[in-house]
Protein backbone atom coordinates (compact mmCIF):
# COMPACT_ATOMS: atom_id res chain seq x y z
CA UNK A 1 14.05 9.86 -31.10
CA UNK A 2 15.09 12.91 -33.06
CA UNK A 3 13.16 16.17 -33.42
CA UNK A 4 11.83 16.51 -37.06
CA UNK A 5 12.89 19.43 -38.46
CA UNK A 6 10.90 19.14 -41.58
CA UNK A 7 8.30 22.50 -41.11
CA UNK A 8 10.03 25.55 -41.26
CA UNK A 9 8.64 26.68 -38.38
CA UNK A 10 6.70 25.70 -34.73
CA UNK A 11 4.72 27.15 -32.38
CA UNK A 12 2.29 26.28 -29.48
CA UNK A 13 -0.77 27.60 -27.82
CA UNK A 14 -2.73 26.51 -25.01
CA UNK A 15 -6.50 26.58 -26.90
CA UNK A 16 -7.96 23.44 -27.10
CA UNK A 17 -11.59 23.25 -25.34
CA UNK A 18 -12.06 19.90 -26.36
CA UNK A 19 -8.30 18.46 -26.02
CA UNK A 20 -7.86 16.42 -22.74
CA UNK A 21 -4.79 14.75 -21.53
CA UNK A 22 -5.22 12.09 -18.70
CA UNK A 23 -8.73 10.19 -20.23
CA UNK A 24 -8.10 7.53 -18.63
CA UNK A 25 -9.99 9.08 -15.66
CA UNK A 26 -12.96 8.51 -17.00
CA UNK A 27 -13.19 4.75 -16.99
CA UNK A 28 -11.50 5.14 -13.63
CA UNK A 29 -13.66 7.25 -11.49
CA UNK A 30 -16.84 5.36 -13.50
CA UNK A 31 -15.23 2.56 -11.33
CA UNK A 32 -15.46 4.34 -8.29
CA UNK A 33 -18.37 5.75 -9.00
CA UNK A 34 -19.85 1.94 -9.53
CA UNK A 35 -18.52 0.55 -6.52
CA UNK A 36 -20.25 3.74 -4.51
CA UNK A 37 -17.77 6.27 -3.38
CA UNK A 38 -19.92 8.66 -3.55
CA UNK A 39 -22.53 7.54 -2.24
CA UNK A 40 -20.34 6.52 0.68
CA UNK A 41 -19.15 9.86 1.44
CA UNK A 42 -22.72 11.16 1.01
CA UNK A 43 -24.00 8.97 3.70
CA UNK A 44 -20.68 8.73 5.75
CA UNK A 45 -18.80 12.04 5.79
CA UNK A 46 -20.09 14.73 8.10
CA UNK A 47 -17.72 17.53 7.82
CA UNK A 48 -18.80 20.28 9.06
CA UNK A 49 -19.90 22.78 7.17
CA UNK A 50 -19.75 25.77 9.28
CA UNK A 51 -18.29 29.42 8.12
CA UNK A 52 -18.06 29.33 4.02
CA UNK A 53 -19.05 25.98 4.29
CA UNK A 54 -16.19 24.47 3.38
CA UNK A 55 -17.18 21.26 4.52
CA UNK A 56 -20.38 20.68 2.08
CA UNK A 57 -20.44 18.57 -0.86
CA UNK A 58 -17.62 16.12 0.47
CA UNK A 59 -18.42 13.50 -2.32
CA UNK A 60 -17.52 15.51 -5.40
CA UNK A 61 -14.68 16.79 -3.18
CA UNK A 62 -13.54 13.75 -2.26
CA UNK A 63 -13.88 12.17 -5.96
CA UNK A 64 -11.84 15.41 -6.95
CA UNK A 65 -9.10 14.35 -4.63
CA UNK A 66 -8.98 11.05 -5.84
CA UNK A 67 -9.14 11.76 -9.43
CA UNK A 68 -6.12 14.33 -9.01
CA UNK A 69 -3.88 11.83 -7.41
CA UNK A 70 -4.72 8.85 -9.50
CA UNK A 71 -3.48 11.76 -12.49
CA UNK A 72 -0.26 11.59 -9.80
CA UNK A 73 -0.96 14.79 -8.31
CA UNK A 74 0.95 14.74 -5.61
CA UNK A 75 0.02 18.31 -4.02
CA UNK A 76 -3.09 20.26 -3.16
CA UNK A 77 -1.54 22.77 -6.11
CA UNK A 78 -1.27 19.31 -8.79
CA UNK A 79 -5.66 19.26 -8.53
CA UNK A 80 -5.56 21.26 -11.67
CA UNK A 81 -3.84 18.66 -13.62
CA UNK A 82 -8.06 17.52 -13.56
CA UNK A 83 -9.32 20.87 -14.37
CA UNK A 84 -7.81 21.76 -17.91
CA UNK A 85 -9.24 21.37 -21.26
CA UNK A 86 -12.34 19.37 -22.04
CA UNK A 87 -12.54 18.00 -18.51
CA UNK A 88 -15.62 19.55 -17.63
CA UNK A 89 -17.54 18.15 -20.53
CA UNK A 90 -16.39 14.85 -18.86
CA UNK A 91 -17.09 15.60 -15.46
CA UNK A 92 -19.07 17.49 -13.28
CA UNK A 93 -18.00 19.66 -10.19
CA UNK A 94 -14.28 19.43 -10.30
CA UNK A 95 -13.26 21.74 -7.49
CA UNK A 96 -10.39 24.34 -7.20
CA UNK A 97 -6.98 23.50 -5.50
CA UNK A 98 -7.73 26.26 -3.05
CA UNK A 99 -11.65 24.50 -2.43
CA UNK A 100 -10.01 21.41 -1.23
CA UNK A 101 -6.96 22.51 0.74
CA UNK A 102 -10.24 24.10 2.62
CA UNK A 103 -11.82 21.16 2.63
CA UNK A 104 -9.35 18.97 3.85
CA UNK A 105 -8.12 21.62 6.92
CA UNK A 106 -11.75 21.43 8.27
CA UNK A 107 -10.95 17.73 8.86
CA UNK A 108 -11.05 16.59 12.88
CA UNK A 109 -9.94 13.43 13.99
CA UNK A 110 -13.47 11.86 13.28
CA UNK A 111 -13.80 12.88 10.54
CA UNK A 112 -10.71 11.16 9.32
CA UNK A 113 -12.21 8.02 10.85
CA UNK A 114 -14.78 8.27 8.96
CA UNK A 115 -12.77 8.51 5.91
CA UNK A 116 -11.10 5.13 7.09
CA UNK A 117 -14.11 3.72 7.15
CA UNK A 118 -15.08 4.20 3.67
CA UNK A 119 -12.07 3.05 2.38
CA UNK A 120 -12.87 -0.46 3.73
CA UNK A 121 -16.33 -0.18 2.74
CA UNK A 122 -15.01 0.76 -0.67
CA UNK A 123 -12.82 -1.80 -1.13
CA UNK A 124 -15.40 -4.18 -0.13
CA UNK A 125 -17.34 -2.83 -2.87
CA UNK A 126 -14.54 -3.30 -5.27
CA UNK A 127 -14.15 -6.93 -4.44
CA UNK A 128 -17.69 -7.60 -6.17
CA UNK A 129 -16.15 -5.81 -9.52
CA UNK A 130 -13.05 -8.08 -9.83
CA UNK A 131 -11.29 -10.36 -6.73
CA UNK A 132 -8.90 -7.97 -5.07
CA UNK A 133 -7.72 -11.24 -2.79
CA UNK A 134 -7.75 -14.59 -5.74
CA UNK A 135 -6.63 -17.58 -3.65
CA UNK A 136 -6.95 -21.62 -5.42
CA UNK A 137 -5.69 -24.80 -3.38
CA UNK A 138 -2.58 -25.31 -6.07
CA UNK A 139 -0.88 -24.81 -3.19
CA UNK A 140 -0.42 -23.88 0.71
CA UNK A 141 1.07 -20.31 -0.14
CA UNK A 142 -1.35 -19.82 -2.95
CA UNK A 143 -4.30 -20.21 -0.64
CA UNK A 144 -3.35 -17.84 1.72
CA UNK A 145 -3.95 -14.23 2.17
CA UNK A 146 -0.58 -12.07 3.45
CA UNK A 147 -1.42 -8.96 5.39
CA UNK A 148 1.82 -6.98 5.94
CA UNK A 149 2.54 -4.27 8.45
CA UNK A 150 4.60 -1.69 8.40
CA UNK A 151 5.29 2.13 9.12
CA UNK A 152 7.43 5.01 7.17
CA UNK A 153 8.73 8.20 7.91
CA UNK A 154 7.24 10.55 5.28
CA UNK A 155 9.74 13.95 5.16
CA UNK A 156 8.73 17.03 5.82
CA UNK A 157 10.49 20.45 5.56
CA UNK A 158 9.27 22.56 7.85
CA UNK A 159 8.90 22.45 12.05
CA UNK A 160 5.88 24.16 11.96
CA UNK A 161 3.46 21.13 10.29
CA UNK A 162 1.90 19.89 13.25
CA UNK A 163 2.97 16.28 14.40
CA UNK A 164 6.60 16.90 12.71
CA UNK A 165 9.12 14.96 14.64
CA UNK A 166 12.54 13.06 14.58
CA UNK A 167 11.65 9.65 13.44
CA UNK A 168 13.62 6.19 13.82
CA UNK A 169 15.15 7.17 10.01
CA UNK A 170 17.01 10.21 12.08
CA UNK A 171 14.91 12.78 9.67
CA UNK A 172 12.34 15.14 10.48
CA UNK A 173 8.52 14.22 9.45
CA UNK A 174 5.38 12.40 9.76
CA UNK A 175 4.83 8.68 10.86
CA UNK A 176 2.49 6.43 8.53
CA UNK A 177 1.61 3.25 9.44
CA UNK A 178 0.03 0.84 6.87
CA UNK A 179 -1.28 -2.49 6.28
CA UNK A 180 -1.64 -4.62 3.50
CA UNK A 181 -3.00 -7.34 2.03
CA UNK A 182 -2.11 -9.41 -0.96
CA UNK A 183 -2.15 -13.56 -2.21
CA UNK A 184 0.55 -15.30 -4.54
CA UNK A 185 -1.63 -13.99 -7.56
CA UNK A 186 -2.61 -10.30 -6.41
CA UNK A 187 -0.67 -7.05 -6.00
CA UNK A 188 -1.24 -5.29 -2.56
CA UNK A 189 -4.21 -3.54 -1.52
CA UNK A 190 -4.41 -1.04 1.52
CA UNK A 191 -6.28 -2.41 4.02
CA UNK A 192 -5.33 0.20 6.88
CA UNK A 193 -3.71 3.33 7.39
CA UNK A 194 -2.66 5.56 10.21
CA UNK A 195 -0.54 9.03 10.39
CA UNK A 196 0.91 9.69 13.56
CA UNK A 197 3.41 11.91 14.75
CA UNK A 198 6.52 12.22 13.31
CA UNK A 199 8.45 10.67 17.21
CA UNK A 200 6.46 8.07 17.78
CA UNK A 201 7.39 4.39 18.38
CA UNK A 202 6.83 2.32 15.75
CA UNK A 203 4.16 -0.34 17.30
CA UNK A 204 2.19 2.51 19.72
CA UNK A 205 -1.47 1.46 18.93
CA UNK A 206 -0.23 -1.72 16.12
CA UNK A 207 -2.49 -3.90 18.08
CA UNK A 208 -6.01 -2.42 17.16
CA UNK A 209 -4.53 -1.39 14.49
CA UNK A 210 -4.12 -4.90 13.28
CA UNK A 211 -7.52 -5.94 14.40
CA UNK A 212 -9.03 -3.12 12.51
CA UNK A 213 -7.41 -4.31 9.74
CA UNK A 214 -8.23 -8.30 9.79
CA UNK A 215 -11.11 -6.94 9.86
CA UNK A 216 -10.94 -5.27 6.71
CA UNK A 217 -9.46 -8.27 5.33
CA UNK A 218 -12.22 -10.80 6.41
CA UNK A 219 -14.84 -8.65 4.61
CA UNK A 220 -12.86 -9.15 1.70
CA UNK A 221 -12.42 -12.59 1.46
CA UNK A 222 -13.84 -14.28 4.53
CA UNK A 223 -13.04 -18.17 5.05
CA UNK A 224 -9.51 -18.13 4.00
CA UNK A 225 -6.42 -18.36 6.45
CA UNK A 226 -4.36 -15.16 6.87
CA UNK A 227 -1.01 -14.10 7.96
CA UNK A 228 -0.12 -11.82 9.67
CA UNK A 229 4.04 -10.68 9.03
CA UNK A 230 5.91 -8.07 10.67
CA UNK A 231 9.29 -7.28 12.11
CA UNK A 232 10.46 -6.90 15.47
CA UNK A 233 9.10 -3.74 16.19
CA UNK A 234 5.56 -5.34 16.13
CA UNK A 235 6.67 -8.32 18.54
CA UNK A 236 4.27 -7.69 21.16
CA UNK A 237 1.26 -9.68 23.04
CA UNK A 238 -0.85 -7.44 21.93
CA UNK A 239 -0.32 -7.88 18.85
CA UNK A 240 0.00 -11.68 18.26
CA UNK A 241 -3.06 -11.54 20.74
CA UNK A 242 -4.78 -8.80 18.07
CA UNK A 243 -3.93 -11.50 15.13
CA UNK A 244 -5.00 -14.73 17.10
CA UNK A 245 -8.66 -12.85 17.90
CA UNK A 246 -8.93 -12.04 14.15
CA UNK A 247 -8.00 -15.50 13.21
CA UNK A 248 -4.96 -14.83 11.96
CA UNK A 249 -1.68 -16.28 12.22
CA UNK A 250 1.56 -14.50 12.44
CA UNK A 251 5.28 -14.52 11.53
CA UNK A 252 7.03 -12.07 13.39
CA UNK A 253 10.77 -11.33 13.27
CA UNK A 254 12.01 -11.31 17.25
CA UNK A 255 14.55 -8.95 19.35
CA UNK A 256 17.79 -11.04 19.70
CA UNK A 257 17.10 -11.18 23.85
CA UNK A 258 18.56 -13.97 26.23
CA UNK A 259 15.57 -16.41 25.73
CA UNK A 260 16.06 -16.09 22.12
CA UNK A 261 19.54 -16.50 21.88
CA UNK A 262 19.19 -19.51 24.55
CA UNK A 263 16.72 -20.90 22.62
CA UNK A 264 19.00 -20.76 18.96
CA UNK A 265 21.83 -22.03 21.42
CA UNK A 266 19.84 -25.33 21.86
CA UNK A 267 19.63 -26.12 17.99
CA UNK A 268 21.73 -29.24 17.28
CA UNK A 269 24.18 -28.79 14.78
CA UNK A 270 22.42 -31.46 12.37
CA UNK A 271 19.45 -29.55 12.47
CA UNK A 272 20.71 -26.72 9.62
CA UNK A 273 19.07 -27.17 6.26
CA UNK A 274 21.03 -24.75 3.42
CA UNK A 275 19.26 -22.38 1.64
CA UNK A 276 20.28 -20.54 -1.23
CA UNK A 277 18.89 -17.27 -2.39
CA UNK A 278 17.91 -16.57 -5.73
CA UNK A 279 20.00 -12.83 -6.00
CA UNK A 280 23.03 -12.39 -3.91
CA UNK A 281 22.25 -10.00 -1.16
CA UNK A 282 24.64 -7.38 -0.01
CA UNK A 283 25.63 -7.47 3.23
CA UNK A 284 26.79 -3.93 4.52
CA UNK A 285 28.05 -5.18 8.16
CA UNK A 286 30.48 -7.64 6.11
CA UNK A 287 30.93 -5.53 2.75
CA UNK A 288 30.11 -8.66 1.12
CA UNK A 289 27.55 -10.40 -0.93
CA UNK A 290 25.56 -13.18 0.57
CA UNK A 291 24.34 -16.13 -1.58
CA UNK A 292 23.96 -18.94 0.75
CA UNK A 293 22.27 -19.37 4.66
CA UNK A 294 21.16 -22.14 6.78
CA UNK A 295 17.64 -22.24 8.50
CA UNK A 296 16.71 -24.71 11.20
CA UNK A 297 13.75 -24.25 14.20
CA UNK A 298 12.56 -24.97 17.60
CA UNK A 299 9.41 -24.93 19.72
CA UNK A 300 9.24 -21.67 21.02
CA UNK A 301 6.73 -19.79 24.16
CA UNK A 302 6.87 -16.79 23.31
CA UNK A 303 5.85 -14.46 26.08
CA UNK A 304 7.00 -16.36 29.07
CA UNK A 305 6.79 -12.78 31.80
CA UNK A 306 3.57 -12.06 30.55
CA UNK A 307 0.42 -13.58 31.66
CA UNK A 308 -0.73 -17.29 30.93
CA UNK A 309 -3.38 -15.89 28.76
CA UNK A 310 -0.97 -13.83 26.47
CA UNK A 311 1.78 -16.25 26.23
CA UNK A 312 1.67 -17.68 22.94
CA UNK A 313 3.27 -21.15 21.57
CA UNK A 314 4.75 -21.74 18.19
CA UNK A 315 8.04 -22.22 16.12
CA UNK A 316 11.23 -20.13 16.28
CA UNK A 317 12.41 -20.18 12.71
CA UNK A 318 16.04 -19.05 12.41
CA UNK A 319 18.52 -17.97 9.60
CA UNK A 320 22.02 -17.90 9.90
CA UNK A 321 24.66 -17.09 7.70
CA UNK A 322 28.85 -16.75 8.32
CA UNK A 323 30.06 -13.67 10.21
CA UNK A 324 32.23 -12.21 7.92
CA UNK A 325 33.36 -9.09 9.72
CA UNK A 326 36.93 -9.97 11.04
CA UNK A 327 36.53 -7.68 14.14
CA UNK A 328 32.84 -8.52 15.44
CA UNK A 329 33.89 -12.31 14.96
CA UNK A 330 37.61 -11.33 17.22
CA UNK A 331 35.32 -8.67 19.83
CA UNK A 332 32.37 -11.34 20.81
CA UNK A 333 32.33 -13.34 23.93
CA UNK A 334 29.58 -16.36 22.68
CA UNK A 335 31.34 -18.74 20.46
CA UNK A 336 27.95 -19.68 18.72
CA UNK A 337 27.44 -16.09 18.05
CA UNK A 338 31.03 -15.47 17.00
CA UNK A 339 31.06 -17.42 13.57
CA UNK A 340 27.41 -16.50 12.22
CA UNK A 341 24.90 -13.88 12.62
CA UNK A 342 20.92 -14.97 13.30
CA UNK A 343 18.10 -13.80 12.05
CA UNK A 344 14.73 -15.14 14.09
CA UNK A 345 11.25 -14.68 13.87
CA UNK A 346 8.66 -16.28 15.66
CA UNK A 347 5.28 -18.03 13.69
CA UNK A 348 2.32 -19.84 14.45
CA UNK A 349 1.62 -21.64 11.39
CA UNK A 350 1.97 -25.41 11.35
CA UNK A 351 5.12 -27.13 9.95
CA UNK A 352 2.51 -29.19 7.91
CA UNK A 353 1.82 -26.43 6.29
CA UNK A 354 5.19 -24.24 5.54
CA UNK A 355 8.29 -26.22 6.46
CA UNK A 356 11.51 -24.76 7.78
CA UNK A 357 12.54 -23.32 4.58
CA UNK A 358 9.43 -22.34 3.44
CA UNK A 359 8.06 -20.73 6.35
CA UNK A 360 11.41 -18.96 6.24
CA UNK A 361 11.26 -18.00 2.55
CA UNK A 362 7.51 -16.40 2.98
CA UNK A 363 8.76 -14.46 6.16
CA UNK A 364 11.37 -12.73 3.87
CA UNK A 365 7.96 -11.73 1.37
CA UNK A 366 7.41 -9.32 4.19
CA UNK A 367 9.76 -7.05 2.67
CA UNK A 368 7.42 -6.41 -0.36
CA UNK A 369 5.23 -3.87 1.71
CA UNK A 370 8.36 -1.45 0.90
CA UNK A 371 7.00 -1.21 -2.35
CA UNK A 372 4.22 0.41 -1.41
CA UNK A 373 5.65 2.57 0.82
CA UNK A 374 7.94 3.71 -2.00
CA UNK A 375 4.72 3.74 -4.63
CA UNK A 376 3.05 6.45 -1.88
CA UNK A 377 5.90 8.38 -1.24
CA UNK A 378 6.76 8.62 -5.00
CA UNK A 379 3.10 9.56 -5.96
CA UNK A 380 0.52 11.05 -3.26
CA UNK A 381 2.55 11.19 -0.50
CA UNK A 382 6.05 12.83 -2.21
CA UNK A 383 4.81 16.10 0.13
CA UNK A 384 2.41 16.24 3.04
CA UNK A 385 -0.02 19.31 1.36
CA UNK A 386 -1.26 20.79 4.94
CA UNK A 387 0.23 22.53 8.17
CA UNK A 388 -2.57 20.97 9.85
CA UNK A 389 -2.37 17.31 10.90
CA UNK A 390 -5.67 16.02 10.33
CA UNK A 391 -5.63 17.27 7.06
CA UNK A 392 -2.57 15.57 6.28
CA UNK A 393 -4.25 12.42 8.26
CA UNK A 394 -7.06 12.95 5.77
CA UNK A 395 -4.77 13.36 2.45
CA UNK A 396 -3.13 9.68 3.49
CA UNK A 397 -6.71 8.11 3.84
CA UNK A 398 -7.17 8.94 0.28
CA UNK A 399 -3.81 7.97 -1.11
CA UNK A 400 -4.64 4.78 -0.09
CA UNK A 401 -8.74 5.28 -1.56
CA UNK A 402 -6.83 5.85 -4.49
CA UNK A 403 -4.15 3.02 -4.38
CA UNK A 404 -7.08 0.83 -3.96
CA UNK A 405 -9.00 2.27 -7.06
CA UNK A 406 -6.06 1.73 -9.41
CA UNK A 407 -5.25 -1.93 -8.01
CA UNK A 408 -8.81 -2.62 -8.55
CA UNK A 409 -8.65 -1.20 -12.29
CA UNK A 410 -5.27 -2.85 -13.14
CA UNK A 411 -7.40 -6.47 -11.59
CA UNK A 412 -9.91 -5.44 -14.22
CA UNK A 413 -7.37 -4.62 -17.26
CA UNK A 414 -5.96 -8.31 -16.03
CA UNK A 415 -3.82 -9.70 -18.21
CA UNK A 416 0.43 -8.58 -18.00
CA UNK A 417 -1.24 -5.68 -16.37
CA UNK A 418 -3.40 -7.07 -13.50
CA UNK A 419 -0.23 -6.29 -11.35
CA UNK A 420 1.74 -3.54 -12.52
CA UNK A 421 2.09 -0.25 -10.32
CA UNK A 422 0.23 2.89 -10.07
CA UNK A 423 2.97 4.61 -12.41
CA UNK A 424 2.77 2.38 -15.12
CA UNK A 425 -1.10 2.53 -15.03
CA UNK A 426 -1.01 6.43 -15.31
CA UNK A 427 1.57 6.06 -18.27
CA UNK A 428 -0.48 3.31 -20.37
CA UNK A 429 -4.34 4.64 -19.65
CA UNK A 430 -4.65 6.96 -17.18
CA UNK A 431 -2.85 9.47 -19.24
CA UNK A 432 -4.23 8.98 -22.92
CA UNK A 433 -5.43 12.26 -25.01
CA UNK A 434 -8.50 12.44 -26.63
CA UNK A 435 -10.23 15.04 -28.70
CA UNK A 436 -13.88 14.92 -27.19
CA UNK A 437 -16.36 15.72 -30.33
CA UNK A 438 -20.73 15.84 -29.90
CA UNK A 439 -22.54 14.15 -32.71
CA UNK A 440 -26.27 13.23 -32.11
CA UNK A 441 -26.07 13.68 -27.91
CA UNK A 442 -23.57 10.96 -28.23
CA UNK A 443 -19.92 12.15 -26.61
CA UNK A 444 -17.29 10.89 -28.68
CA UNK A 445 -13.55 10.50 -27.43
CA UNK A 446 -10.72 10.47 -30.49
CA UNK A 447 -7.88 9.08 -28.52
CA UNK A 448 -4.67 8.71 -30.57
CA UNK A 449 -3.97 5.82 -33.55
CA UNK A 450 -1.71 3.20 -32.58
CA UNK A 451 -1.91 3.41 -28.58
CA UNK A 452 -0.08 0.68 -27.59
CA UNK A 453 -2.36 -0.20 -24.84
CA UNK A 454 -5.53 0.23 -26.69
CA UNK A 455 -6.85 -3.17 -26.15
CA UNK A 456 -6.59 -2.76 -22.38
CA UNK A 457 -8.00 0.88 -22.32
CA UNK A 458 -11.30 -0.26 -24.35
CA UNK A 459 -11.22 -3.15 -21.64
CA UNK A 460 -11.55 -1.47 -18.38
CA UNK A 461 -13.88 0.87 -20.23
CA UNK A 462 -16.51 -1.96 -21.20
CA UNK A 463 -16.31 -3.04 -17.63
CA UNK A 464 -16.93 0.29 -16.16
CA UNK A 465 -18.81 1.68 -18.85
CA UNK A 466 -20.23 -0.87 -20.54
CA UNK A 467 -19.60 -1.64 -24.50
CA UNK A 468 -17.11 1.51 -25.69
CA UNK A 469 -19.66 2.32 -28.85
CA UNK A 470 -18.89 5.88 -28.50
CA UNK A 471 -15.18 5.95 -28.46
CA UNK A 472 -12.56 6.17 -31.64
CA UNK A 473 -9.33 5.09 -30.98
């Protein structure tokens, strides 16, 4: 695109009363305000309000929060990307950067709690606006709902944030831990979240955290069978024992210990089905690129030194594919484990359900939660605003408020877009201009000719808004 040089001159100046530039917030937060944010924060939220009352009004606070980081504000600073222009002919009571880093810093644990608990009511309440969970019976896969676990080091800069600690990626920062949820036709929905200290072990508290969020899960779409799919660092009792209460099943990669390897040791040689993968997958041990494996499986007990009551009988499922590094394959001791490196993980569903294959196939879907990890940490979560950790706590309960609210409003858009990403939303109708204009105590929006994504803006705005009589495009 070339700059047209036609006028003789340019300028610029920052005048406009009337000019906005991210529109699309207003079908967006009519959404949330339809499916009762703020009504839950108004009846949940007690923050206390103390000193310069810093905790009062939480719902227009909170509704401030989440409209600046749907925008992609990704900072306490970044809340002013709502307050410019002709926002506050659109909205009422958008609060100062400075307002909500005060707000969220008079957080305490409970509080966050609290706001954990009206994310799942929320997202409850966006299930009755469009089906955050579709399932049909086409298939075994397509009728079952995948609830992912996983946690991420989010980086921070500085020793003094409280909870800042050397993580298993070796750098310093926060620990988040997340769940969620998503079926063959749905993107992924947050259906629990957790900050904890930058040190700490990967599954410390995974097993009410997974109850919490089955729980979650059920409200969504109760009735339909569930997986649970993590890797080893969630291969616990507790945690299969979490999943089994919440009737769930799981699929669990395991720690390559003796039972394990005894157990892949008793496979029979005709027992190997090939698999090939649909990309080539680089291998860094090898330097190469792998195309090809071979799965087979055995009954499995997993859990043998705990307990009767916690030991837990399924299917070891295990990959293997050619050990290509010349000096691992010339330094082991175990012939079996000389030629070919295995990958195992331990499920509960019935082969009549997923094979051998495709039991091992959906396993490897657990990998998809890094997408959301990598969403957060390129939007909301690309800094950690506070030097106080529940505030930070706070912040990541409504990141994923937020995640929820644009996943809900991309369901509603449908279409190519009832999937995309919270990037691409904000580039096709989140950020829109519009001119607003008054003509007989009707509130007219002029958004721009020719907006490639008109039809899908003046769609999520009938189904928030009802019929879009008022707006130009």
């Amino acid at each position: 695109m070339l700059f047209n040089h036609t006028p003789a001159s340019a300028s610029h100046s920052f005048d406009d009363e009337n000019l906005t530039a991210t529109t699309g917030l207003v079908p967006i937060m009519a959404l949330a305000q339809k499916a009762g944010l703020p009504a839950l924060a108004e009846d949940r939220l007690t923050v206390t309000t103390t000193g310069a009352d810093k905790g009062a009004n939480p719902a227009p606070k909170l509704a401030t929060l989440v409209a600046g980081m749907a925008a992609g504000a990704d900072s306490i600073d970044d809340m002013n990307i709502v307050r410019h222009g002709g926002m506050k002919h659109l909205f009422d009571r958008v609060y100062a950067p400075s307002t909500l880093g005060s707000f969220l810093r008079s957080f305490a644990f409970g509080h966050v709690r609290q706001l954990d608990a009206i994310s799942s009511r929320f997202l409850t309440n966006l299930n009755a606006h469009t089906p955050l969970l579709p399932t049909n019976q086409d298939s075994a896969q397509a009728s079952m709902i995948f609830v992912d676990v996983d946690d991420t080091v989010i980086d921070v800069h500085s020793a003094s944030k409280q909870g800042a600690g050397f993580g298993y990626q070796g750098s310093r920062g926060l620990n988040a831990l997340l769940a969620t949820a998503s079926t063959a036709s749905s993107g992924q929905i947050i259906v629990g979240q957790r900050l904890r200290k930058g040190s700490t072990s990967s599954a410390r508290g995974a097993d009410k955290f997974v109850s919490d969020a089955l729980a979650t899960t059920t409200r969504i779409n109760s009735g339909t069978s569930v997986l649970v799919r993590a890797d080893s660092a969630y291969y616990s009792s507790g945690v299969v024992k979490a999943a089994h209460d919440g009737g769930a099943h799981v699929s669990i990669t395991v720690r390559m210990d003796k039972r394990v390897k005894a157990a892949i040791g008793m496979i029979s040689d005709d027992s190997w089905t090939g698999i090939e993968y649909p990309e080539a997958i680089y291998d860094e041990d090898s330097g190469a690129w792998i195309s090809k494996a071979e799965v087979a499986e055995i009954p499995f007990t997993a859990f043998t030194s705990k307990k009767k009551a916690l030991q837990t009988t399924g299917r070891l499922v295990v990959r293997r594919i050619p050990e290509l590094n010349e000096t691992k394959r010339a330094a082991g001791q175990d012939p079996l484990f000389n030629l070919f490196r295995y990958h195992a993980f331990f499920t509960t569903v019935d082969q009549d359900r997923f094979d051998t294959v495709a039991a091992d196939h959906i396993h490897r879907r657990h990998a998809i939660i890094e997408q959301i990890n990598a969403e957060l940490k390129n939007g909301a979560l690309a800094h950690m605003p506070s030097g106080v950790f529940n505030a930070n706590a706070a912040w990541l309960a409504v990141a994923a408020i937020t995640h929820n609210l644009l996943r809900a409003a991309a369901g509603v858009v449908g279409g190519r877009m009832g999937k995309v990403r919270a990037q691409t939303l904000r580039t096709r109708i989140i950020s829109v201009p519009a001119r607003i204009a008054h003509r007989a105590r009707k509130l007219i929006l002029h958004l721009p000719r020719a907006w490639p994504w008109a039809t899908e803006f003046s769609r999520l705005w009938q189904s928030a808004l009802g019929p879009p009589r008022t707006v130009s495009i």
